[in-house]
N, C-alpha and C. Protein backbone atom coordinates (compact mmCIF):
# COMPACT_ATOMS: atom_id res chain seq x y z
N UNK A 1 9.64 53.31 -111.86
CA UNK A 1 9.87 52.16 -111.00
C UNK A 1 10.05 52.66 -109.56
N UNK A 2 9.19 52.17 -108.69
CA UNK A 2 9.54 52.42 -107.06
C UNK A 2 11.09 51.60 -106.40
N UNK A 3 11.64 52.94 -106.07
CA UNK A 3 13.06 53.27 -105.78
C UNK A 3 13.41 51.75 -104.75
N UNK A 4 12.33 51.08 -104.10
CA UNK A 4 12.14 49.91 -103.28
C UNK A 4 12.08 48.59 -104.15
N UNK A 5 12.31 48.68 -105.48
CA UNK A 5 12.62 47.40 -106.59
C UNK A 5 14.05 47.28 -107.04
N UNK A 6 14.58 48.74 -106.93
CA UNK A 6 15.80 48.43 -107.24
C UNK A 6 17.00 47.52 -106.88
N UNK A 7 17.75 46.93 -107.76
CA UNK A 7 18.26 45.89 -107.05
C UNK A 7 19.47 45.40 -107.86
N UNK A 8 21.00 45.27 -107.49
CA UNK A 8 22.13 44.64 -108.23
C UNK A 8 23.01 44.12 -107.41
N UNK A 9 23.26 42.92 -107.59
CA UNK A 9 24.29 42.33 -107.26
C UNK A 9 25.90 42.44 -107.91
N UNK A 10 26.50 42.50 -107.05
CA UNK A 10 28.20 42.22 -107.61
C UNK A 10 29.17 41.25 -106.70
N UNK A 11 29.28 39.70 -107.00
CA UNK A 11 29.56 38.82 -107.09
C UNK A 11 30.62 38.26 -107.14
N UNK A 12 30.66 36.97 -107.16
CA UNK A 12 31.93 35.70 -107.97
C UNK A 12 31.11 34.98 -107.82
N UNK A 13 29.86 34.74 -107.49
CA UNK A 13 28.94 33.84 -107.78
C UNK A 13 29.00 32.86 -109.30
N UNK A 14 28.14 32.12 -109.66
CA UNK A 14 28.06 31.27 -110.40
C UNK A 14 27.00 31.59 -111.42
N UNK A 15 27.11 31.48 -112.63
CA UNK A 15 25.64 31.92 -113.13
C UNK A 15 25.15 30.59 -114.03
N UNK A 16 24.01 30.32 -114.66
CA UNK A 16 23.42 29.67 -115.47
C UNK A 16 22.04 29.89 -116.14
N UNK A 17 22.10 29.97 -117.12
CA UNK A 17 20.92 30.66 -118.07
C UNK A 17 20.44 29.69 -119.21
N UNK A 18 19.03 30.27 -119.52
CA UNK A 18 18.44 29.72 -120.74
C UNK A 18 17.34 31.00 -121.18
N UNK A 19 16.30 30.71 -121.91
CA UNK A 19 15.77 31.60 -122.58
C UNK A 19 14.30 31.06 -122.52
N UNK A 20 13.36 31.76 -122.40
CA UNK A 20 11.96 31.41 -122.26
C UNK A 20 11.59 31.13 -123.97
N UNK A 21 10.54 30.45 -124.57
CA UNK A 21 10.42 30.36 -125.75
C UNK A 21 10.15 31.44 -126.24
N UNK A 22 10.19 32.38 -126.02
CA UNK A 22 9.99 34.20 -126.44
C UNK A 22 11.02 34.34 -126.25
N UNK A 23 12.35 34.19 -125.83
CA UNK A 23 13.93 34.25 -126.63
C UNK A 23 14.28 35.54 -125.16
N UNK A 24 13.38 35.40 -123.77
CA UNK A 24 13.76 36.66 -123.06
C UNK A 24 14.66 36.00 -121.91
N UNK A 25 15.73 35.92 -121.90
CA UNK A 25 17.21 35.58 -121.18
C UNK A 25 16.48 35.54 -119.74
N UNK A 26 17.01 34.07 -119.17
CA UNK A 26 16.46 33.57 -117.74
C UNK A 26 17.48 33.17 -117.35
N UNK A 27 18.24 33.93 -116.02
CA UNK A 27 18.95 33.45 -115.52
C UNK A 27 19.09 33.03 -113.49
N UNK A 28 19.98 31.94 -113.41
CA UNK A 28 19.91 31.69 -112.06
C UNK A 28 21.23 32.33 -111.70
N UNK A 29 21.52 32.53 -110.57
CA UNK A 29 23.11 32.61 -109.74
C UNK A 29 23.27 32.23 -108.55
N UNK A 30 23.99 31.61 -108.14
CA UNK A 30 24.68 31.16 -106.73
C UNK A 30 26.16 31.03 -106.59
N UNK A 31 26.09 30.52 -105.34
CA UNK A 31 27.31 30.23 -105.36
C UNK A 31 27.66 29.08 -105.92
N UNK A 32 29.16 28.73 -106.21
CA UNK A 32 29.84 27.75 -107.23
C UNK A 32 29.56 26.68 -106.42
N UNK A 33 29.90 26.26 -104.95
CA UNK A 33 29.47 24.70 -104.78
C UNK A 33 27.70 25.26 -104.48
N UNK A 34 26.21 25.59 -104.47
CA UNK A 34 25.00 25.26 -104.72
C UNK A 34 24.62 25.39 -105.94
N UNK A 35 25.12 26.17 -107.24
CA UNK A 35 24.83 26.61 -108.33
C UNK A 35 24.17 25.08 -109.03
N UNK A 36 24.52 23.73 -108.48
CA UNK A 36 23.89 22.77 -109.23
C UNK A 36 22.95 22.74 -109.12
N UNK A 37 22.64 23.01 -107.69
CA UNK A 37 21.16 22.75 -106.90
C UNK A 37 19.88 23.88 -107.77
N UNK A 38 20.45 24.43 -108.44
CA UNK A 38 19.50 25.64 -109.20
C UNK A 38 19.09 25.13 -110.34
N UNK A 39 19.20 23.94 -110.64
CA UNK A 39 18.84 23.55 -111.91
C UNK A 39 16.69 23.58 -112.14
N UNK A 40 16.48 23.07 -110.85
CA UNK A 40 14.91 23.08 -110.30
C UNK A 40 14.46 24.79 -111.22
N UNK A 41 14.59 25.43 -110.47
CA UNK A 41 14.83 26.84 -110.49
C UNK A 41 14.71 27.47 -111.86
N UNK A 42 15.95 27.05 -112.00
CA UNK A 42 16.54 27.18 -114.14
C UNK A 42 15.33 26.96 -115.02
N UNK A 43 14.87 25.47 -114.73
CA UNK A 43 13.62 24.60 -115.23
C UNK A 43 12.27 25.75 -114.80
N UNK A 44 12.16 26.14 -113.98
CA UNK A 44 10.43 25.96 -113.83
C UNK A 44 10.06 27.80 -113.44
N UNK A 45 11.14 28.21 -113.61
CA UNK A 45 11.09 30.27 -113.16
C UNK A 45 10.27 30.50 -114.37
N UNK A 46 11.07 29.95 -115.74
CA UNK A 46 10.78 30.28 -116.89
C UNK A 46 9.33 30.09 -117.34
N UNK A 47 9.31 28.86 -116.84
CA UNK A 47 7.56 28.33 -117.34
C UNK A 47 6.57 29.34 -116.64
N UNK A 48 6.98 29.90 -115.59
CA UNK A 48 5.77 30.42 -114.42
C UNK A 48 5.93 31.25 -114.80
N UNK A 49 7.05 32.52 -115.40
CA UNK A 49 7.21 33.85 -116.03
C UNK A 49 5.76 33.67 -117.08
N UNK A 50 6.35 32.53 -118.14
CA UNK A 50 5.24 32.63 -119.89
C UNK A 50 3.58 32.21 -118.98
N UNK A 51 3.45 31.14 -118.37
CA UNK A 51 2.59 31.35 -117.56
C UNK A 51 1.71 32.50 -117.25
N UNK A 52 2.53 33.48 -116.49
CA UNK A 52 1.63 34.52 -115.62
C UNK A 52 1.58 35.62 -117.08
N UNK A 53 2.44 35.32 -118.16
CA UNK A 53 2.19 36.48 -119.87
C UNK A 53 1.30 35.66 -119.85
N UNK A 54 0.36 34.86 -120.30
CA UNK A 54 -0.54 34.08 -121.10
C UNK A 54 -1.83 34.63 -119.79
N UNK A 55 -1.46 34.53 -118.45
CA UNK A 55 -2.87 34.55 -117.43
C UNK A 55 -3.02 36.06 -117.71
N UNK A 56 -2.34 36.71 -117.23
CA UNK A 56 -2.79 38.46 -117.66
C UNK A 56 -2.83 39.00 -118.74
N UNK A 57 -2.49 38.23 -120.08
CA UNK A 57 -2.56 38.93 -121.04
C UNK A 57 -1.64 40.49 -121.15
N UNK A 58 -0.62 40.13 -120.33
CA UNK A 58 0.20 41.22 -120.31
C UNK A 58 1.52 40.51 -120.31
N UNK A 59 2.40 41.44 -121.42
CA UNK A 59 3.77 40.85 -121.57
C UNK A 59 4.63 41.18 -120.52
N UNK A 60 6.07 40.38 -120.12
CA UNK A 60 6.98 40.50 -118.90
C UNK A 60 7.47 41.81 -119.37
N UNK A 61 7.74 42.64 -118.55
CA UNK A 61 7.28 44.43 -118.61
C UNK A 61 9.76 44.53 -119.32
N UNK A 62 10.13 43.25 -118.83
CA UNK A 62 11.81 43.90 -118.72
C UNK A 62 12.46 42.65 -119.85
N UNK A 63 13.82 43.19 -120.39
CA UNK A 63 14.48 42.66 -121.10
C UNK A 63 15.24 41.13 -120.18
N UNK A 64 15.06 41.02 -119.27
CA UNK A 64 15.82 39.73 -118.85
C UNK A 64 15.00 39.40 -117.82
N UNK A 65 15.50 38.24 -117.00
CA UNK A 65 14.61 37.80 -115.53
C UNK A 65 16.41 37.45 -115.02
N UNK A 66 16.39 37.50 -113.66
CA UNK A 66 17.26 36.98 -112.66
C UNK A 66 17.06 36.54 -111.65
N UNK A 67 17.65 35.26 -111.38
CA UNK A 67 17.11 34.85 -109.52
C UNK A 67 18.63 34.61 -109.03
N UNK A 68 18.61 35.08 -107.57
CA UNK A 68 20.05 34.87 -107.15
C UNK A 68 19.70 34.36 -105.76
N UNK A 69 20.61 33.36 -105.55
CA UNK A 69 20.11 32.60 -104.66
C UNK A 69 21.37 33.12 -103.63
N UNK A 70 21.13 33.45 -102.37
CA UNK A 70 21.99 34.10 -101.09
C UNK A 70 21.84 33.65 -99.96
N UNK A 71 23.09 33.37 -99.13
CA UNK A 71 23.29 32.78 -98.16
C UNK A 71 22.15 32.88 -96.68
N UNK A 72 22.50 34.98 -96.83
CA UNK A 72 22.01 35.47 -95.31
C UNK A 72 21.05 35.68 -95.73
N UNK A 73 20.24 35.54 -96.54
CA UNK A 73 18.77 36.19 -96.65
C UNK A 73 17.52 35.73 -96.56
N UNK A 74 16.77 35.96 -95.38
CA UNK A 74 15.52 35.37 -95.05
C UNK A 74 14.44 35.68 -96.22
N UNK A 75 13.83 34.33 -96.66
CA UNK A 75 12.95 34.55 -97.99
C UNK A 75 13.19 35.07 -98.90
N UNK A 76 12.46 35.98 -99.79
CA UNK A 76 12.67 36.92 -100.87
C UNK A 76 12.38 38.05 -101.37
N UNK A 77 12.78 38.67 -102.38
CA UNK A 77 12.26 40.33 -102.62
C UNK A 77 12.27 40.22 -103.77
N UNK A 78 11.08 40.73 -104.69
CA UNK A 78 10.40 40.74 -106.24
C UNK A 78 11.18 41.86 -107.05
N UNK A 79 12.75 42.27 -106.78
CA UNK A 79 13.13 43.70 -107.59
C UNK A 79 12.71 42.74 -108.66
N UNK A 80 12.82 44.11 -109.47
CA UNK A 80 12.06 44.13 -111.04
C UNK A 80 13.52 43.38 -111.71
N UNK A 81 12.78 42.30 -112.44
CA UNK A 81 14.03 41.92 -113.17
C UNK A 81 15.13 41.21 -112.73
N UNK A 82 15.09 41.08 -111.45
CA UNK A 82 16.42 40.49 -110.08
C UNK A 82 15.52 40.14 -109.18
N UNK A 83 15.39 38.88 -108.93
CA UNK A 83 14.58 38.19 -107.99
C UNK A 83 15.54 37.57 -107.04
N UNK A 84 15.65 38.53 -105.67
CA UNK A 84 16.74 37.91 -104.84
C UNK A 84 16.10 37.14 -103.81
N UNK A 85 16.49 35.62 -102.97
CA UNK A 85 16.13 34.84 -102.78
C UNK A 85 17.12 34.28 -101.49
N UNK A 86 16.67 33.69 -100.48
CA UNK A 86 17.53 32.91 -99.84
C UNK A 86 18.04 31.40 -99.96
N UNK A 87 18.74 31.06 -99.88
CA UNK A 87 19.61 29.61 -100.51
C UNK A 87 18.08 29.08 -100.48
N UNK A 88 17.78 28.73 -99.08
CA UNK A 88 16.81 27.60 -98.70
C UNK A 88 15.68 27.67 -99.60
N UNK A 89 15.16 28.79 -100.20
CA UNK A 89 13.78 29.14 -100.52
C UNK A 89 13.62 28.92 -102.35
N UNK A 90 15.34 29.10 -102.97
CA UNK A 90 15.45 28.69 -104.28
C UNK A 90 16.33 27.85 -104.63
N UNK A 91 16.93 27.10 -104.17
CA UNK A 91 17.84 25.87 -104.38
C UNK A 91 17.40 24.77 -103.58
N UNK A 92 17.42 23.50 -104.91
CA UNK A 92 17.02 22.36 -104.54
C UNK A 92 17.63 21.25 -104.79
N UNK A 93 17.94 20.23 -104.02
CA UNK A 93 18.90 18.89 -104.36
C UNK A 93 17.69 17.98 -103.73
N UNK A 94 17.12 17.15 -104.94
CA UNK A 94 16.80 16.39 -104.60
C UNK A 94 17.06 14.68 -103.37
N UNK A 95 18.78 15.11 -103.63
CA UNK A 95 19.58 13.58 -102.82
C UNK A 95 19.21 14.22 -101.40
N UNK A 96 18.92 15.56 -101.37
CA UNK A 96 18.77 16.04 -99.63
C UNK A 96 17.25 16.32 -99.29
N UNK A 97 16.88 17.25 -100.37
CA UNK A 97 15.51 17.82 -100.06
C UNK A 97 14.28 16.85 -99.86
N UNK A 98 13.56 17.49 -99.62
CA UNK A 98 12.19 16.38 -99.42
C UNK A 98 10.90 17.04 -100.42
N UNK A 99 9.89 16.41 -100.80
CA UNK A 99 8.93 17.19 -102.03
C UNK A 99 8.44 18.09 -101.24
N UNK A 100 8.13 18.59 -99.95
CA UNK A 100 7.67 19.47 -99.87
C UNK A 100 8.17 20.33 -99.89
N UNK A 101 9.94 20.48 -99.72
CA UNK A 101 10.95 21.60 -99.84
C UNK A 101 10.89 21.99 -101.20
N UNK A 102 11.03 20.86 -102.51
CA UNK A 102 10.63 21.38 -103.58
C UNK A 102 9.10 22.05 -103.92
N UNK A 103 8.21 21.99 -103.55
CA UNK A 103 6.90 22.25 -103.30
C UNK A 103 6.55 23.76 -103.11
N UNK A 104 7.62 23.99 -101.99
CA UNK A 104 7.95 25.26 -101.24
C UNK A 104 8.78 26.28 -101.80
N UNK A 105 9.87 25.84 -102.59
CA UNK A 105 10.23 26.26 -103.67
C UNK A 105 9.72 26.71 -104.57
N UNK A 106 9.14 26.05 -105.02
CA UNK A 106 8.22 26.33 -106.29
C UNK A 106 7.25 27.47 -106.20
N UNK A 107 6.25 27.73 -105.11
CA UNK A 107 5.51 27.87 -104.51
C UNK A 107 6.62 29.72 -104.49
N UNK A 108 7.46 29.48 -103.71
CA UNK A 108 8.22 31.09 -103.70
C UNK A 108 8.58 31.63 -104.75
N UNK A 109 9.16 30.74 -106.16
CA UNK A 109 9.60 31.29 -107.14
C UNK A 109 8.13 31.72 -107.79
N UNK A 110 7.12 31.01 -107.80
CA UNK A 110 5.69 31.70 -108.40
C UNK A 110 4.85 32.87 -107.98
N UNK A 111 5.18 33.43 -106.37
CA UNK A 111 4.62 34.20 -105.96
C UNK A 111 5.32 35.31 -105.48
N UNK A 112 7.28 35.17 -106.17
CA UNK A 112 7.96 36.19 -106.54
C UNK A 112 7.90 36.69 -107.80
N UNK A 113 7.42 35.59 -108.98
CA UNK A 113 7.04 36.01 -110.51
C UNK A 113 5.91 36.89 -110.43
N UNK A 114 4.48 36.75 -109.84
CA UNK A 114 3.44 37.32 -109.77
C UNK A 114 3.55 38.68 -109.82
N UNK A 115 4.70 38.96 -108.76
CA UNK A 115 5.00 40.07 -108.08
C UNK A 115 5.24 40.86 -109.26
N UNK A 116 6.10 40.78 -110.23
CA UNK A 116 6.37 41.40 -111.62
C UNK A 116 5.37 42.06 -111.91
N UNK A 117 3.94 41.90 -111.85
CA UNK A 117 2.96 42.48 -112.48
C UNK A 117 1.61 43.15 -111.19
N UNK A 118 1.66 42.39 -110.47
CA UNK A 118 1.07 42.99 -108.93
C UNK A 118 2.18 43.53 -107.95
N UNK A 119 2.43 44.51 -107.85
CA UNK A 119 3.75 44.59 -106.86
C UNK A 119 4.43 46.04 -107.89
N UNK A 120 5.02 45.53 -108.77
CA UNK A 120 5.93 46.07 -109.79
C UNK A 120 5.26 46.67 -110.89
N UNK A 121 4.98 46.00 -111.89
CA UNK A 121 3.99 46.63 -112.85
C UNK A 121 3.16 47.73 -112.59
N UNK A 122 2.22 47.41 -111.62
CA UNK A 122 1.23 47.81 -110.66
C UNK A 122 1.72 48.43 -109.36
N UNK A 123 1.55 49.32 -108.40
CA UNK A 123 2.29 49.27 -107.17
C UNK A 123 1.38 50.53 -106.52
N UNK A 124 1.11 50.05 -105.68
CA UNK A 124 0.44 50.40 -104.21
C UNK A 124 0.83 52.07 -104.16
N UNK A 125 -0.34 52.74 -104.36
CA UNK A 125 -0.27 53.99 -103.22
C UNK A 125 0.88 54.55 -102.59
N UNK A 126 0.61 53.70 -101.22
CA UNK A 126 1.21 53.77 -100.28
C UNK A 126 1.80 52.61 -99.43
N UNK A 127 2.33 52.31 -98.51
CA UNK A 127 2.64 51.09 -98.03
C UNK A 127 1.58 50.29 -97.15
N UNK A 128 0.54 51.26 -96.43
CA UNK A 128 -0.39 50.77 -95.93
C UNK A 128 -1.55 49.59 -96.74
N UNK A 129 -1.12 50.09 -98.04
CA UNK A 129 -1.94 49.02 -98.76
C UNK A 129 -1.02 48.29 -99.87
N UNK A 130 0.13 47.27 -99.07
CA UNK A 130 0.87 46.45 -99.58
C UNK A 130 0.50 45.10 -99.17
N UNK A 131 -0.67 45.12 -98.23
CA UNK A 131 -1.27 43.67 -98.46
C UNK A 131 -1.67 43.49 -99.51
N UNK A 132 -2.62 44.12 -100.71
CA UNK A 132 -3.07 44.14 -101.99
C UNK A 132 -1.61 43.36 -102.80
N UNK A 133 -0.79 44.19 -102.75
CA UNK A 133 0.36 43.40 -103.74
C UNK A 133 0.67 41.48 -102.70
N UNK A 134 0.83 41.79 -101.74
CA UNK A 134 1.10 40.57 -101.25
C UNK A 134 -0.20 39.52 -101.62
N UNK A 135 -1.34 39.94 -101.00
CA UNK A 135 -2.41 39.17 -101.28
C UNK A 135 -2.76 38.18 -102.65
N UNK A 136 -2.46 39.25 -103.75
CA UNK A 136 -2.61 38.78 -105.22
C UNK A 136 -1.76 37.56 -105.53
N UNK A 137 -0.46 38.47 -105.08
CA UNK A 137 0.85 37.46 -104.91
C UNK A 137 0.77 35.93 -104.19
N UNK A 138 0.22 35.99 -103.13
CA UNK A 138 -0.26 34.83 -102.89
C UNK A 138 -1.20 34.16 -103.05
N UNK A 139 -2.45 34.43 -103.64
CA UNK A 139 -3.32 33.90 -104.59
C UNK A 139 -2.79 33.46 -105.59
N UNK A 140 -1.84 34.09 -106.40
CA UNK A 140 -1.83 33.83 -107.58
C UNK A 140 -0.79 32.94 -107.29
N UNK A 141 0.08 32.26 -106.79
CA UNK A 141 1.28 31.87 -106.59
C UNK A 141 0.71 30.07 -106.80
N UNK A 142 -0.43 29.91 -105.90
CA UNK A 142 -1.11 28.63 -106.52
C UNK A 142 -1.26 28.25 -107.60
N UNK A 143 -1.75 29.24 -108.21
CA UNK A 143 -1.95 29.07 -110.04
C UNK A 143 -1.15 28.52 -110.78
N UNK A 144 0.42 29.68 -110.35
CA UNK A 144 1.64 29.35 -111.22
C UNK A 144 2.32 28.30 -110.86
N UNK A 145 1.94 27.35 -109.33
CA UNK A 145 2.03 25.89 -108.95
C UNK A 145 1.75 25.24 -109.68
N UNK A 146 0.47 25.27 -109.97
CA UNK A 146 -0.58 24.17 -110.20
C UNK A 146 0.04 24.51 -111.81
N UNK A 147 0.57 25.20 -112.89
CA UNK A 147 -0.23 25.46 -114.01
C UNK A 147 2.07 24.56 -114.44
N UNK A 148 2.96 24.41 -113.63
CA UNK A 148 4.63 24.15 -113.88
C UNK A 148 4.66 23.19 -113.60
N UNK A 149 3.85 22.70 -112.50
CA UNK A 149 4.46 21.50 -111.26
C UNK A 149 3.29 20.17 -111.35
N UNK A 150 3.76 18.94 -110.88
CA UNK A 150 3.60 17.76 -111.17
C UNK A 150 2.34 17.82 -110.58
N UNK A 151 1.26 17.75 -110.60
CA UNK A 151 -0.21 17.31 -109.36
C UNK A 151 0.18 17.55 -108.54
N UNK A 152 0.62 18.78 -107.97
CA UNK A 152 0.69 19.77 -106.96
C UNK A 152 -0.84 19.62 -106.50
N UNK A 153 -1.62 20.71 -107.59
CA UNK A 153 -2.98 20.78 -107.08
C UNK A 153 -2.96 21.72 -106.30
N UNK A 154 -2.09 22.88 -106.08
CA UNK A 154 -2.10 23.49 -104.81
C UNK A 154 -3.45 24.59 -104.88
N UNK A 155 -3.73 24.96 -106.07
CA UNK A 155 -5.13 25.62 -106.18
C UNK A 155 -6.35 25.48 -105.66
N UNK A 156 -6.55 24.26 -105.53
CA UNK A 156 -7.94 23.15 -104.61
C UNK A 156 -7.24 23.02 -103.19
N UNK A 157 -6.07 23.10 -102.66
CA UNK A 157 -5.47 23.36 -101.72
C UNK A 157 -5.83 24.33 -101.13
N UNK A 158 -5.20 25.67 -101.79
CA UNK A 158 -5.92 26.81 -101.01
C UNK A 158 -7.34 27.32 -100.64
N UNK A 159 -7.81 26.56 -101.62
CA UNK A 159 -9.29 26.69 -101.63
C UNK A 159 -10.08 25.75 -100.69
N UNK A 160 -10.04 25.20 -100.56
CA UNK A 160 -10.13 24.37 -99.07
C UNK A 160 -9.62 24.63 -97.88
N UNK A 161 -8.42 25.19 -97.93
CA UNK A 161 -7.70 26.26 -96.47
C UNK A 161 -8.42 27.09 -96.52
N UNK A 162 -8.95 27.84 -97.38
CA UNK A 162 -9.31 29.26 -97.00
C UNK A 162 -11.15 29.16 -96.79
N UNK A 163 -11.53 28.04 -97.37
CA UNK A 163 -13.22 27.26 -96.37
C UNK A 163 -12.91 27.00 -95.16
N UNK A 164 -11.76 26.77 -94.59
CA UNK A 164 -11.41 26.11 -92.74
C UNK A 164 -11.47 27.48 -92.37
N UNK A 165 -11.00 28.34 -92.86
CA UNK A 165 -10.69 30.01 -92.18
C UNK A 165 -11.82 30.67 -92.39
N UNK A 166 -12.48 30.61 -93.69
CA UNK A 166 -13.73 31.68 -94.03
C UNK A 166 -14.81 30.31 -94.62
N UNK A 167 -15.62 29.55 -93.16
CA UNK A 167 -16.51 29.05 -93.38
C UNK A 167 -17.69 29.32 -94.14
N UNK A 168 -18.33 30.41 -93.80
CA UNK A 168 -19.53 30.84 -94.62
C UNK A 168 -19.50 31.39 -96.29
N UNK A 169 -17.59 30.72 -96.93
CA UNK A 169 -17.62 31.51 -98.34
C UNK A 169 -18.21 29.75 -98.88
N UNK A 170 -18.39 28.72 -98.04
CA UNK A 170 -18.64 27.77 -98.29
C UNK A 170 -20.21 27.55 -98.97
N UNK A 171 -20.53 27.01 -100.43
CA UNK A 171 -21.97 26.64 -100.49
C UNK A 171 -22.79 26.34 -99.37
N UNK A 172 -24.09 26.18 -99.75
CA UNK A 172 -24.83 25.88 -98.76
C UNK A 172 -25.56 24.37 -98.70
């Protein structure tokens, strides 16, 4: 494992767990007053984990999954097994949020799962070619949208963004 996945928290945080239908322990953490807001999270990490086992035909490489949701932390980081996260990017209250915050959500927890197997599993050389892990990661992050979440659609999404940017990948 590259020494740059490693990753543990020590807490008074809040925890809440369930189990993917393969019985492999999924858990969220926050703090005690957002820990409700993780329920989104709780729900849909799990599906996008069995998800991305069924798209690669490769099993989740670790005995548990973790997402911890943190105050100061801009976006997120794919450690193996500990998916650390900033409040905004994995906690969701619907009475506040708006669908695209859940959207966006979703969208980060799928293209921090990816990472498990492009990123982690797999891992770059060198750092010069960590667009490759990012890239996949965000390709694939549509997929695990489109394959958890309500008519997202975000797959035909990107694929239409990326005809506005790279006109000529367009038919003729």
């Amino acid at each position: 494992m590259p020494t740059y996945l490693l990753a543990f928290v020590v807490s008074d945080f809040a925890y809440n767990t369930t189990t993917t239908s393969t019985g492999l322990p999924y858990g969220v953490v926050a703090r005690q007053q957002t820990i409700a807001n993780s329920k989104y999270a709780l729900d849909k990490g799990p599906q996008v984990l069995e998800f991305f086992e069924i798209y690669f035909q490769i099993p989740y490489a670790e005995a548990k999954m973790d997402m911890v949701a943190t105050l100061d932390f801009s976006g997120a980081m794919e450690n193996w097994g500990l998916i650390l996260y900033g409040e905004d990017v994995m906690l969701y209250d619907p009475a506040v949020n708006s669908l695209e915050d859940k959207q966006w959500v979703m969208r980060f927890i799928a293209h921090e799962t990816a990472h498990q197997w492009f990123g982690n599993l797999v891992t770059m050389g060198w750092w010069s070619h960590i667009w490759l892990n990012e890239g996949f990661a965000e390709f694939l992050e549509y997929y695990g949208t489109d394959f958890v979440s309500d008519n997202y659609h975000w797959s035909n999404n990107s694929q239409r963004s990326l005809m506005g940017y790279y006109p000529g990948c367009q038919d003729s």
